[in-house]
C-alpha atoms as a PDB file:
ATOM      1  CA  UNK A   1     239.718  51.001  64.007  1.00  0.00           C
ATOM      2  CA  UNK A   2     240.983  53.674  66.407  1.00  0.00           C
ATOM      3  CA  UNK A   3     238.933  56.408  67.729  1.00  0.00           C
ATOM      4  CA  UNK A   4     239.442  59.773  66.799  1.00  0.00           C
ATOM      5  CA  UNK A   5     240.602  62.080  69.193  1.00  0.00           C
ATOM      6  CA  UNK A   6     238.392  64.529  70.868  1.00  0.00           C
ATOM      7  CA  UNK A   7     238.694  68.031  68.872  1.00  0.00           C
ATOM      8  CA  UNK A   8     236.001  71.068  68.897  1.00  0.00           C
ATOM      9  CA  UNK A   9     234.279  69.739  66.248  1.00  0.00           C
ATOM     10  CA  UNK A  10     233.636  66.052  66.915  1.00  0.00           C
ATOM     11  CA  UNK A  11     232.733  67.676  70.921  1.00  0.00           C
ATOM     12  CA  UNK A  12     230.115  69.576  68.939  1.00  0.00           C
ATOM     13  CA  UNK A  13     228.810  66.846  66.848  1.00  0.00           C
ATOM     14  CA  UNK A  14     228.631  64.039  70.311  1.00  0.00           C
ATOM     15  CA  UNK A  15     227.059  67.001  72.293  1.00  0.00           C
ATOM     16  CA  UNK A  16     224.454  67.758  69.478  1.00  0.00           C
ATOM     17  CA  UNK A  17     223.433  63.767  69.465  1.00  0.00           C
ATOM     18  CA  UNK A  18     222.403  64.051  73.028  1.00  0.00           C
ATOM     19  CA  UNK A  19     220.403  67.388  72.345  1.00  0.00           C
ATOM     20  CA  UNK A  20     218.749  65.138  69.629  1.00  0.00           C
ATOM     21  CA  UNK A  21     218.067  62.745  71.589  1.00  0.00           C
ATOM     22  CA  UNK A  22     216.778  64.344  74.517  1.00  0.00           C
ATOM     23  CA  UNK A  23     214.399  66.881  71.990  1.00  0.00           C
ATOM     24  CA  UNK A  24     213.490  63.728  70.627  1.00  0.00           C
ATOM     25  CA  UNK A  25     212.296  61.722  73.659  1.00  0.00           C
ATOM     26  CA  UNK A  26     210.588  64.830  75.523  1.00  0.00           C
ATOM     27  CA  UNK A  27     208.622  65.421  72.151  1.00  0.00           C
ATOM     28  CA  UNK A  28     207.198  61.806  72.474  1.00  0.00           C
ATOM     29  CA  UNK A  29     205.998  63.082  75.566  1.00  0.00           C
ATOM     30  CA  UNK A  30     204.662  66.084  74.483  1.00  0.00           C
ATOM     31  CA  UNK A  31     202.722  64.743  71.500  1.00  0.00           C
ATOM     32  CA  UNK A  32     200.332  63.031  74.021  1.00  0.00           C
ATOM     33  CA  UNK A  33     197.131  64.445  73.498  1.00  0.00           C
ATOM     34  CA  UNK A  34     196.371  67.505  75.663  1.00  0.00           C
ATOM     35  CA  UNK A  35     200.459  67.336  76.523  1.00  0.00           C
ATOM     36  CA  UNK A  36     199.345  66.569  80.089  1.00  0.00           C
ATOM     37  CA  UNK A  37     202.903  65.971  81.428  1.00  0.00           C
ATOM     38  CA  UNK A  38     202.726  70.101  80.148  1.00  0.00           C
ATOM     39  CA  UNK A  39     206.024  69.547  78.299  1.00  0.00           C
ATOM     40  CA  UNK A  40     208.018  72.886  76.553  1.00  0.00           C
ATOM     41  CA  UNK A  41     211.163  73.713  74.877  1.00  0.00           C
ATOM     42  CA  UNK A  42     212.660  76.637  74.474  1.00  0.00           C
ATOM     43  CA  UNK A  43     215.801  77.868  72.363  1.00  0.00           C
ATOM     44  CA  UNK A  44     217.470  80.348  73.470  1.00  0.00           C
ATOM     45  CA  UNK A  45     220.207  81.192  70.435  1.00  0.00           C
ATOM     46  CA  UNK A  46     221.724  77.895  70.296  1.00  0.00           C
ATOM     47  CA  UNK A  47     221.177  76.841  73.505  1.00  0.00           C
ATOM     48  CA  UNK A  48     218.270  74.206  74.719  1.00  0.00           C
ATOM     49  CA  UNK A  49     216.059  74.575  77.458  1.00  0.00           C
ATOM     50  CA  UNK A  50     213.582  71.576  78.748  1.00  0.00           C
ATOM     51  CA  UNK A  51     210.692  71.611  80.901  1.00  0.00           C
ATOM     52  CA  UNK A  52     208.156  69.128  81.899  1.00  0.00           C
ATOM     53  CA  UNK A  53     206.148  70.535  84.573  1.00  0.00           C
ATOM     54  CA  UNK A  54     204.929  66.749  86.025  1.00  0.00           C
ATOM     55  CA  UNK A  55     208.390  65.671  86.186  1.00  0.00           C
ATOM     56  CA  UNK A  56     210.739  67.727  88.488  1.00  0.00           C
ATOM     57  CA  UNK A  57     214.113  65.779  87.979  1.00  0.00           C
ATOM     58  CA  UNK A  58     216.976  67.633  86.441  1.00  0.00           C
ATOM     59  CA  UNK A  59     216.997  65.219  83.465  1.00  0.00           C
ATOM     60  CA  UNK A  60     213.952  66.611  82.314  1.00  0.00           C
ATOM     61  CA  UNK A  61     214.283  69.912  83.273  1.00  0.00           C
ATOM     62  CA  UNK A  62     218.186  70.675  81.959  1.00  0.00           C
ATOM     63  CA  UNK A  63     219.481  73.212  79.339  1.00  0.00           C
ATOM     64  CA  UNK A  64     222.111  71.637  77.058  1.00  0.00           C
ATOM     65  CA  UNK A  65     224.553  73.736  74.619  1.00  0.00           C
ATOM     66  CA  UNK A  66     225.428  76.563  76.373  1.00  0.00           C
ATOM     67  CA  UNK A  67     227.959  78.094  75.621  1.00  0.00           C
ATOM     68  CA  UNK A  68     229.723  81.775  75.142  1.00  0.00           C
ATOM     69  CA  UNK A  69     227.589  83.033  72.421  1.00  0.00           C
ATOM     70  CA  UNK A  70     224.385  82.774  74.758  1.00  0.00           C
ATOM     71  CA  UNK A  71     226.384  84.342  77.445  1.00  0.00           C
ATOM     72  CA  UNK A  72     223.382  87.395  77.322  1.00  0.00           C
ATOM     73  CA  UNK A  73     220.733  84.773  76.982  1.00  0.00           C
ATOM     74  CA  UNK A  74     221.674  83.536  80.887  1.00  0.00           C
ATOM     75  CA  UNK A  75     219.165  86.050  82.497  1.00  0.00           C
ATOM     76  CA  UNK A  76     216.359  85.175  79.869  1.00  0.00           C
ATOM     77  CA  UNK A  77     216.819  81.308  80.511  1.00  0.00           C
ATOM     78  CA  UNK A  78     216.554  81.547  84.306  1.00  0.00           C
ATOM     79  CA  UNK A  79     213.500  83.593  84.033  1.00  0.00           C
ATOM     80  CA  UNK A  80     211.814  80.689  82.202  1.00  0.00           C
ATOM     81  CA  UNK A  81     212.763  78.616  85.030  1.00  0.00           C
ATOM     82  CA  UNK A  82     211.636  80.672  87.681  1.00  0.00           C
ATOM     83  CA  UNK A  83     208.474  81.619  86.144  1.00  0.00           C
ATOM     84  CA  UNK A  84     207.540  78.094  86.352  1.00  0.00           C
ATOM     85  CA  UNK A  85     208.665  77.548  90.135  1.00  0.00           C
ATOM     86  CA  UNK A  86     211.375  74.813  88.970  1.00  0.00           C
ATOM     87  CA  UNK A  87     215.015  74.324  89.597  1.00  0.00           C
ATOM     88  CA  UNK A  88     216.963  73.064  86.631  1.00  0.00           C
ATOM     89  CA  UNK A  89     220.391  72.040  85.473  1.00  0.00           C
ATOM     90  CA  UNK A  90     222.681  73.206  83.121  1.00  0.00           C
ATOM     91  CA  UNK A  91     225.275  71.220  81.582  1.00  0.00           C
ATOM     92  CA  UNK A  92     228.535  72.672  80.380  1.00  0.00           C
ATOM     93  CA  UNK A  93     230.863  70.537  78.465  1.00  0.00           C
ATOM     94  CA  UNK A  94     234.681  71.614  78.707  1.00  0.00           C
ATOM     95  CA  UNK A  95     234.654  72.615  75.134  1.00  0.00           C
ATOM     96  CA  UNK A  96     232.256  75.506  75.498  1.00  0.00           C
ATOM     97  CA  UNK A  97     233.369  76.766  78.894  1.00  0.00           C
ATOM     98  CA  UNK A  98     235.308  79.522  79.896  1.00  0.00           C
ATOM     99  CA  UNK A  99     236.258  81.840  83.045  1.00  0.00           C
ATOM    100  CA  UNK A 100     234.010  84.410  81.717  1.00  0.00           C
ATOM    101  CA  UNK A 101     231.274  82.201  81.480  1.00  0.00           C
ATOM    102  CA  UNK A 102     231.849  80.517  84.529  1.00  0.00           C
ATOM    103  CA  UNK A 103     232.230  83.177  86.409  1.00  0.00           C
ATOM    104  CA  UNK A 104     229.215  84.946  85.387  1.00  0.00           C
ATOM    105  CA  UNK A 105     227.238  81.565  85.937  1.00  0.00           C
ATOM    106  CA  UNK A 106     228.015  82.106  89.577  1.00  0.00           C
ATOM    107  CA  UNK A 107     227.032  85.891  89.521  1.00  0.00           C
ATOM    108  CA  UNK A 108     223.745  84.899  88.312  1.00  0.00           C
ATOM    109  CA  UNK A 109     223.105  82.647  91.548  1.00  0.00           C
ATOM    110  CA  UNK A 110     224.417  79.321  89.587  1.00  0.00           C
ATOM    111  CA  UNK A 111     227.037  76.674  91.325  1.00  0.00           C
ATOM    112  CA  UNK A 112     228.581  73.802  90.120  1.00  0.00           C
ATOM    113  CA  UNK A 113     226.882  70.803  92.034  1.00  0.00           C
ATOM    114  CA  UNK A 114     228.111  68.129  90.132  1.00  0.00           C
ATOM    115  CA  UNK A 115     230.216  66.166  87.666  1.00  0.00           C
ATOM    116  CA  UNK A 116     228.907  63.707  84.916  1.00  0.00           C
ATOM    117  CA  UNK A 117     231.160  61.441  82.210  1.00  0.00           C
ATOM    118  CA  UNK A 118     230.618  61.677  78.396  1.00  0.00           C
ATOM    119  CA  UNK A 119     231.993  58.538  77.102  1.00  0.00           C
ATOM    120  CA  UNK A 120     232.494  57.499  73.249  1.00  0.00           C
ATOM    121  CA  UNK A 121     233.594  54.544  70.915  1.00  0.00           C
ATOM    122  CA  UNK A 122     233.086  52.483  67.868  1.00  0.00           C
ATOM    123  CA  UNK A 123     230.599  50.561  66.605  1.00  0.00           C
ATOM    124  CA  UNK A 124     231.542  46.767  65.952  1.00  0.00           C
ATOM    125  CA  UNK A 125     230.756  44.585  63.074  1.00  0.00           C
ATOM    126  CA  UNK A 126     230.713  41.288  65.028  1.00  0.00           C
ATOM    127  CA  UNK A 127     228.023  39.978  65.965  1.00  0.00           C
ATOM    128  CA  UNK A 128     228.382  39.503  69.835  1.00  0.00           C
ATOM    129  CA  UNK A 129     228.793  36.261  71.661  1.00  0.00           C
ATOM    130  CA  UNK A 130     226.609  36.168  73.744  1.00  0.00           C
ATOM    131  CA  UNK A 131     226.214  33.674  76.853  1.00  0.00           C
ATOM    132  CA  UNK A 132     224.123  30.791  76.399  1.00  0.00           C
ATOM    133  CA  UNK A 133     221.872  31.777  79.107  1.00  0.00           C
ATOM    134  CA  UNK A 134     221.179  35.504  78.041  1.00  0.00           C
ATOM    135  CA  UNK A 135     219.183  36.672  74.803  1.00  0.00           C
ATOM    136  CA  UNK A 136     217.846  40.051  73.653  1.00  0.00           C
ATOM    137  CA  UNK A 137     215.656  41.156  71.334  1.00  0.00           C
ATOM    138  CA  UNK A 138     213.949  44.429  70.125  1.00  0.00           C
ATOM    139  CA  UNK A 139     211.285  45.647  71.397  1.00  0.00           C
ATOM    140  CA  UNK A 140     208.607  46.159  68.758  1.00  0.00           C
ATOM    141  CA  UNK A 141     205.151  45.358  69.974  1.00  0.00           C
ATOM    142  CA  UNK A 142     202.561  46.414  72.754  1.00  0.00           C
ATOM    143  CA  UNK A 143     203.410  43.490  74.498  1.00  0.00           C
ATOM    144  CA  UNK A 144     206.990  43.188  74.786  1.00  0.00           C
ATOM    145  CA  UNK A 145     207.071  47.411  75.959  1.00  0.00           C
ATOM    146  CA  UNK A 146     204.534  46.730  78.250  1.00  0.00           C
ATOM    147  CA  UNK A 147     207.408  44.242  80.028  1.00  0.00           C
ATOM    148  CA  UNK A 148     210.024  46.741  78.954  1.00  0.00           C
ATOM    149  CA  UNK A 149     208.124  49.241  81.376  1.00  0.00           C
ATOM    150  CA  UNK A 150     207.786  47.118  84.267  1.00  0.00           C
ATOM    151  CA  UNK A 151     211.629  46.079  84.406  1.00  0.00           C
ATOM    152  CA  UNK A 152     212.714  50.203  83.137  1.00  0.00           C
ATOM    153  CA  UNK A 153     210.159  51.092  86.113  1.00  0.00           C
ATOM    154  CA  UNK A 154     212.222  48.445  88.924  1.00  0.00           C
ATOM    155  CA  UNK A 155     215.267  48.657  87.674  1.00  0.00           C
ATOM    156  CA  UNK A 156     215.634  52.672  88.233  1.00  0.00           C
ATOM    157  CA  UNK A 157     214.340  51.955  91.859  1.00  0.00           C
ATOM    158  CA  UNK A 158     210.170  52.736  91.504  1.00  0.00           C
ATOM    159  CA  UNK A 159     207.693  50.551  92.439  1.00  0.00           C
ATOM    160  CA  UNK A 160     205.861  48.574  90.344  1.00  0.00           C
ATOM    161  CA  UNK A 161     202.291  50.158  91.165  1.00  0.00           C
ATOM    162  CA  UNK A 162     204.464  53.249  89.130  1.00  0.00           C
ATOM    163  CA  UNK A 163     204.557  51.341  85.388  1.00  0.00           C
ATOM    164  CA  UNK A 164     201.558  53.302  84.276  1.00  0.00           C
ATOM    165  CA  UNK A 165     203.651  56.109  84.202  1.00  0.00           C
ATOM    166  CA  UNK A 166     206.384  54.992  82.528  1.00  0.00           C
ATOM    167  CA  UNK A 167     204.151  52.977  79.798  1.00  0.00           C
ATOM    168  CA  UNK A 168     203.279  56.464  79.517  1.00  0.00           C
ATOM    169  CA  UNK A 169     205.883  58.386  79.145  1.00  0.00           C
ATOM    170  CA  UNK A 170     207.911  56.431  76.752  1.00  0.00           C
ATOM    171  CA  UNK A 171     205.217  54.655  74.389  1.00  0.00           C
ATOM    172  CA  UNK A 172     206.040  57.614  71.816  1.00  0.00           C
ATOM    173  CA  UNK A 173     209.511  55.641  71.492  1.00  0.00           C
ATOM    174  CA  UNK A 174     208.282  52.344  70.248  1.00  0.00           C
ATOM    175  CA  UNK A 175     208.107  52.054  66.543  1.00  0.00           C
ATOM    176  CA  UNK A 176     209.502  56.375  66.826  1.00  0.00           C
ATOM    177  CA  UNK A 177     211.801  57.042  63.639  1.00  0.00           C
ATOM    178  CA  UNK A 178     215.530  56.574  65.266  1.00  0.00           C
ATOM    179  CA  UNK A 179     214.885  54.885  68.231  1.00  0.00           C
ATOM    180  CA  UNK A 180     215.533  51.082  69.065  1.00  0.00           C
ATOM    181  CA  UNK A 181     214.386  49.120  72.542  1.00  0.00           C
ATOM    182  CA  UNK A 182     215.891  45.903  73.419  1.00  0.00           C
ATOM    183  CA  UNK A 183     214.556  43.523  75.913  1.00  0.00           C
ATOM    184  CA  UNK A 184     216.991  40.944  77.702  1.00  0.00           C
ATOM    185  CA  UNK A 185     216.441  37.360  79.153  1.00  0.00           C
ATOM    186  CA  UNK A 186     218.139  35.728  81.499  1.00  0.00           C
ATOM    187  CA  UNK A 187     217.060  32.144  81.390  1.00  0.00           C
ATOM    188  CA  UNK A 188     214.386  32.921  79.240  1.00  0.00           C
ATOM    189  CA  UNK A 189     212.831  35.117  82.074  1.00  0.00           C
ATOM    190  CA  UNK A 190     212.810  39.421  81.071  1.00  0.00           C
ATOM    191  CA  UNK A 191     215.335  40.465  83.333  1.00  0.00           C
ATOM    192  CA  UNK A 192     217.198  43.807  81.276  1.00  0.00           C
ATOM    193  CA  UNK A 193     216.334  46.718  79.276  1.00  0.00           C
ATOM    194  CA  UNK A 194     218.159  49.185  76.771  1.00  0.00           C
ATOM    195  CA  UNK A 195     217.606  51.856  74.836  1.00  0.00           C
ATOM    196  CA  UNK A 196     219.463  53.281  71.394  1.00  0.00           C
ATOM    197  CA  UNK A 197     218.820  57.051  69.343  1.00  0.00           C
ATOM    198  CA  UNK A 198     220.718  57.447  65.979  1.00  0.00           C
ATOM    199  CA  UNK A 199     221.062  60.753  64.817  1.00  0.00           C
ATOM    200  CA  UNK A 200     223.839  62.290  62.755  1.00  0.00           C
ATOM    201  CA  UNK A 201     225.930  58.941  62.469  1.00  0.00           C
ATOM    202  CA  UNK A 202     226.338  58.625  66.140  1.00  0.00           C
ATOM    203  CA  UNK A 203     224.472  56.139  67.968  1.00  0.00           C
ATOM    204  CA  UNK A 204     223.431  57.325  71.574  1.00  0.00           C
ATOM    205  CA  UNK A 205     222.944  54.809  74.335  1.00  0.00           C
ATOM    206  CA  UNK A 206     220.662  56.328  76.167  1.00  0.00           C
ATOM    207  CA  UNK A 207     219.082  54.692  78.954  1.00  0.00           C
ATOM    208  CA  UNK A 208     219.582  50.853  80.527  1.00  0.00           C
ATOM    209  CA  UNK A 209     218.051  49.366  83.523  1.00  0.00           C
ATOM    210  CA  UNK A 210     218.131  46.114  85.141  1.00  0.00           C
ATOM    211  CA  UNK A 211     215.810  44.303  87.810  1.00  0.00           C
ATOM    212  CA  UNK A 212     217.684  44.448  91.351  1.00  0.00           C
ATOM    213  CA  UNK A 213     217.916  40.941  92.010  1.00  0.00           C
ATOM    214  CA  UNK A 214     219.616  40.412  88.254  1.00  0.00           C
ATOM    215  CA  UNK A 215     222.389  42.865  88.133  1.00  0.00           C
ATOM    216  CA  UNK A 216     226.344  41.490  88.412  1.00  0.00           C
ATOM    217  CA  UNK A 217     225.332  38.930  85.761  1.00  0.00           C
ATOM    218  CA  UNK A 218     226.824  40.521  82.341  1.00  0.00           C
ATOM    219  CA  UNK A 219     223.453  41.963  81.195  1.00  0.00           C
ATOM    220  CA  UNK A 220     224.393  45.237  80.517  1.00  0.00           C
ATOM    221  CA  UNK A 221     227.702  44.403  79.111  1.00  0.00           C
ATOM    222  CA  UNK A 222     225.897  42.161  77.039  1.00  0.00           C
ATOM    223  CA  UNK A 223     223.564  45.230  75.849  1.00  0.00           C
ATOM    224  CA  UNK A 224     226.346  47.765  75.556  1.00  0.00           C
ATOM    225  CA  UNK A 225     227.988  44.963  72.965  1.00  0.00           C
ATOM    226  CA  UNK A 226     224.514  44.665  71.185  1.00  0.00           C
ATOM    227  CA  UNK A 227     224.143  48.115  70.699  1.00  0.00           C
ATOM    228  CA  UNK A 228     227.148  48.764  69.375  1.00  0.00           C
ATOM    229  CA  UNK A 229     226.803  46.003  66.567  1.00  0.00           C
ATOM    230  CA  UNK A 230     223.080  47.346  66.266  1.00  0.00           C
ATOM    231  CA  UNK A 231     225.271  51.310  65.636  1.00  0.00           C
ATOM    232  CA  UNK A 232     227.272  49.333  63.099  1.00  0.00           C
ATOM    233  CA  UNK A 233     224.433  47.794  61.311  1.00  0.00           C
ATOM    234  CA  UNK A 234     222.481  51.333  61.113  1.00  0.00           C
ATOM    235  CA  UNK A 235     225.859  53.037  59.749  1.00  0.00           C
ATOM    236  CA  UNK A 236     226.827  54.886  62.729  1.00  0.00           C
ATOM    237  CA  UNK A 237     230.369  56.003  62.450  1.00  0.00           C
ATOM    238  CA  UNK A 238     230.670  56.216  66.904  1.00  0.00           C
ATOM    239  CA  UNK A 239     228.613  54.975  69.740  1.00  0.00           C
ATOM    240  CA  UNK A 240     228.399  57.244  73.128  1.00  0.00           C
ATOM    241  CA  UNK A 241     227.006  57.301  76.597  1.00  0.00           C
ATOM    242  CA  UNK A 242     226.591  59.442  79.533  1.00  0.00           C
ATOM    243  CA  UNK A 243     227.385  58.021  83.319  1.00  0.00           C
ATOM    244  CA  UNK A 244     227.462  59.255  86.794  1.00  0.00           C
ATOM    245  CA  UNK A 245     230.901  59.491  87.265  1.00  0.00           C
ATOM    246  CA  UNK A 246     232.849  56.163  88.295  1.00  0.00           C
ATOM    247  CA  UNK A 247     229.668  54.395  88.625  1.00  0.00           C
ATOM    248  CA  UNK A 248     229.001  50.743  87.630  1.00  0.00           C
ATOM    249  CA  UNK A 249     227.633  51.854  84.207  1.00  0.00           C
ATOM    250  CA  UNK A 250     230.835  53.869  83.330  1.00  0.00           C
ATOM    251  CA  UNK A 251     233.002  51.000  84.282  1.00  0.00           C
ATOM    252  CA  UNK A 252     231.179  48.862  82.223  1.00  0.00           C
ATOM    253  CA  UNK A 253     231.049  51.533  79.056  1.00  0.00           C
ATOM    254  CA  UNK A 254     235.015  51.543  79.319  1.00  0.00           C
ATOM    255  CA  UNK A 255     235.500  47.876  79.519  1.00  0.00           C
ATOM    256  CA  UNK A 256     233.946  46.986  76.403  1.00  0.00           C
ATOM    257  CA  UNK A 257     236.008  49.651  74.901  1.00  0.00           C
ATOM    258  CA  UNK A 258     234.718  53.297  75.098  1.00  0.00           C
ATOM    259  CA  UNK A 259     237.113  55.849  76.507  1.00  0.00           C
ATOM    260  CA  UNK A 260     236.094  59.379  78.354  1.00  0.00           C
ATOM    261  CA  UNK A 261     235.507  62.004  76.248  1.00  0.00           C
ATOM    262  CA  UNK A 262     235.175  64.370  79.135  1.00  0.00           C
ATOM    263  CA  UNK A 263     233.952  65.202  82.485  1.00  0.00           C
ATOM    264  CA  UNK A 264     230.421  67.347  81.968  1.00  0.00           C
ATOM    265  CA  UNK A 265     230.261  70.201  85.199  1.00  0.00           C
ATOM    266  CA  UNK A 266     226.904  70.203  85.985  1.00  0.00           C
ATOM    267  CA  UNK A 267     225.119  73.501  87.330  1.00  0.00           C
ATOM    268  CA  UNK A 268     222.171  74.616  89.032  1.00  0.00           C
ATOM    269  CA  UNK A 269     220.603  77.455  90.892  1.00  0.00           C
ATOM    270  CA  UNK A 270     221.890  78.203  94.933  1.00  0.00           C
ATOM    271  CA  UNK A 271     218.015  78.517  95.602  1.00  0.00           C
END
């Protein structure tokens, strides 16, 4: 089946799966109890703004869905930055942006700082063929997440000592209404990890890692082909992804058959 092409409303509904996503996964955070990561969101009109005060990336501190209508929201949103003594991202799709908005971005002390791809494409009924010496499997005990954290913890450069954290901070996504883990084997030895939200029909792919010494061996082709049977199984009418522009993972996303939906302009504060 052919994809459909990229109009303002299917840009709305694959930007509005990665809010849900991302609300999703920072809740599971936040519904620790005390919230000691100190996790908040904020809407401002229709536009999304994350915080977690413990983790000062931009992934966790980004506001998503801004767009002209929140144009006199701008001042209020970096106030709730700066009030916490964090920097922050905001991500403008092409869809919602405009030299108006743009320009009064960079009146308010914003710059563009980076680019980031939006990729899409369709589920598939087949079940995938998978090399005889790789396997996966969900995730869906204590057990198999606490491997899950070790390789998601290696494979995104930490070091080991750091799994607590990330046993941690993504426990609430075991078992968590719309969320699947999967757990790859090369050889029979835990080598890969991925991760899949469902919301709205579209399946999100929203986080993959892979131990160091294990990567240029198919496993995250493999998973990208799981996931999107997995999509077609759960009913999902597309699959997408976000990338770092021309990376590894991109290239992989487009040769199993996702194309770009666009290039995300990525902006955050001079100082």
């Amino acid at each position: 089946m052919l994809l459909p092409v990229i109009n303002e409303q299917l840009a709305e509904r694959i930007q509005q799966s990665e809010i849900d996503f991302i609300t999703s996964r920072i809740c599971s955070i936040s519904e620790r109890s005390g919230n000691p990561e100190g996790v908040e969101i904020k809407k401002f009109g229709s536009t999304t703004a994350f915080y977690i005060r413990t983790m000062p990336w931009g992934l966790f501190n980004s506001v998503k869905g801004f767009s002209q209508e929140d144009l006199g929201r701008l001042e209020e949103i970096i106030h709730f930055y700066r009030e916490r003594d964090r920097a922050f991202q905001l991500d403008l799709n092409p869809g919602t942006a405009s030299p108006m908005l743009c320009r009064h971005l960079a009146e308010n002390g914003l710059f563009q700082e980076s680019f980031h791809s939006v990729l899409y494409g369709r589920p598939r009924g087949d079940l995938p063929d998978l090399p005889r010496n790789i396997k996966i499997r969900l995730i869906d005990n204590q057990a198999d997440f606490d491997i899950y954290a070790g390789i998601h913890c290696v494979g995104t450069g930490m070091d080991l000592a750091h799994k607590h954290h990330f046993v941690n901070n993504n426990i609430g996504l075991l078992n968590r209404p719309g969320w699947k883990l999967f757990l790859t084997y090369w050889n029979d030895v835990p080598t890969a990890v991925a991760v899949m939200h469902v919301s709205g029909g579209i399946a999100s792919f929203t986080l993959a890692a892979t131990i160091p010494e294990c990567r240029r061996r198919g496993l995250q082709t493999a998973l990208l082909n799981w996931r999107m049977h997995e999509a077609y199984k759960a009913g999902c009418e597309l699959v997408v992804a976000q990338a770092r522009f021309g990376s590894s993972s991109q290239n992989n996303m487009e040769r199993v058959g996702m194309r770009m939906a666009w290039t995300r302009a990525v902006w955050a504060p001079l100082s």
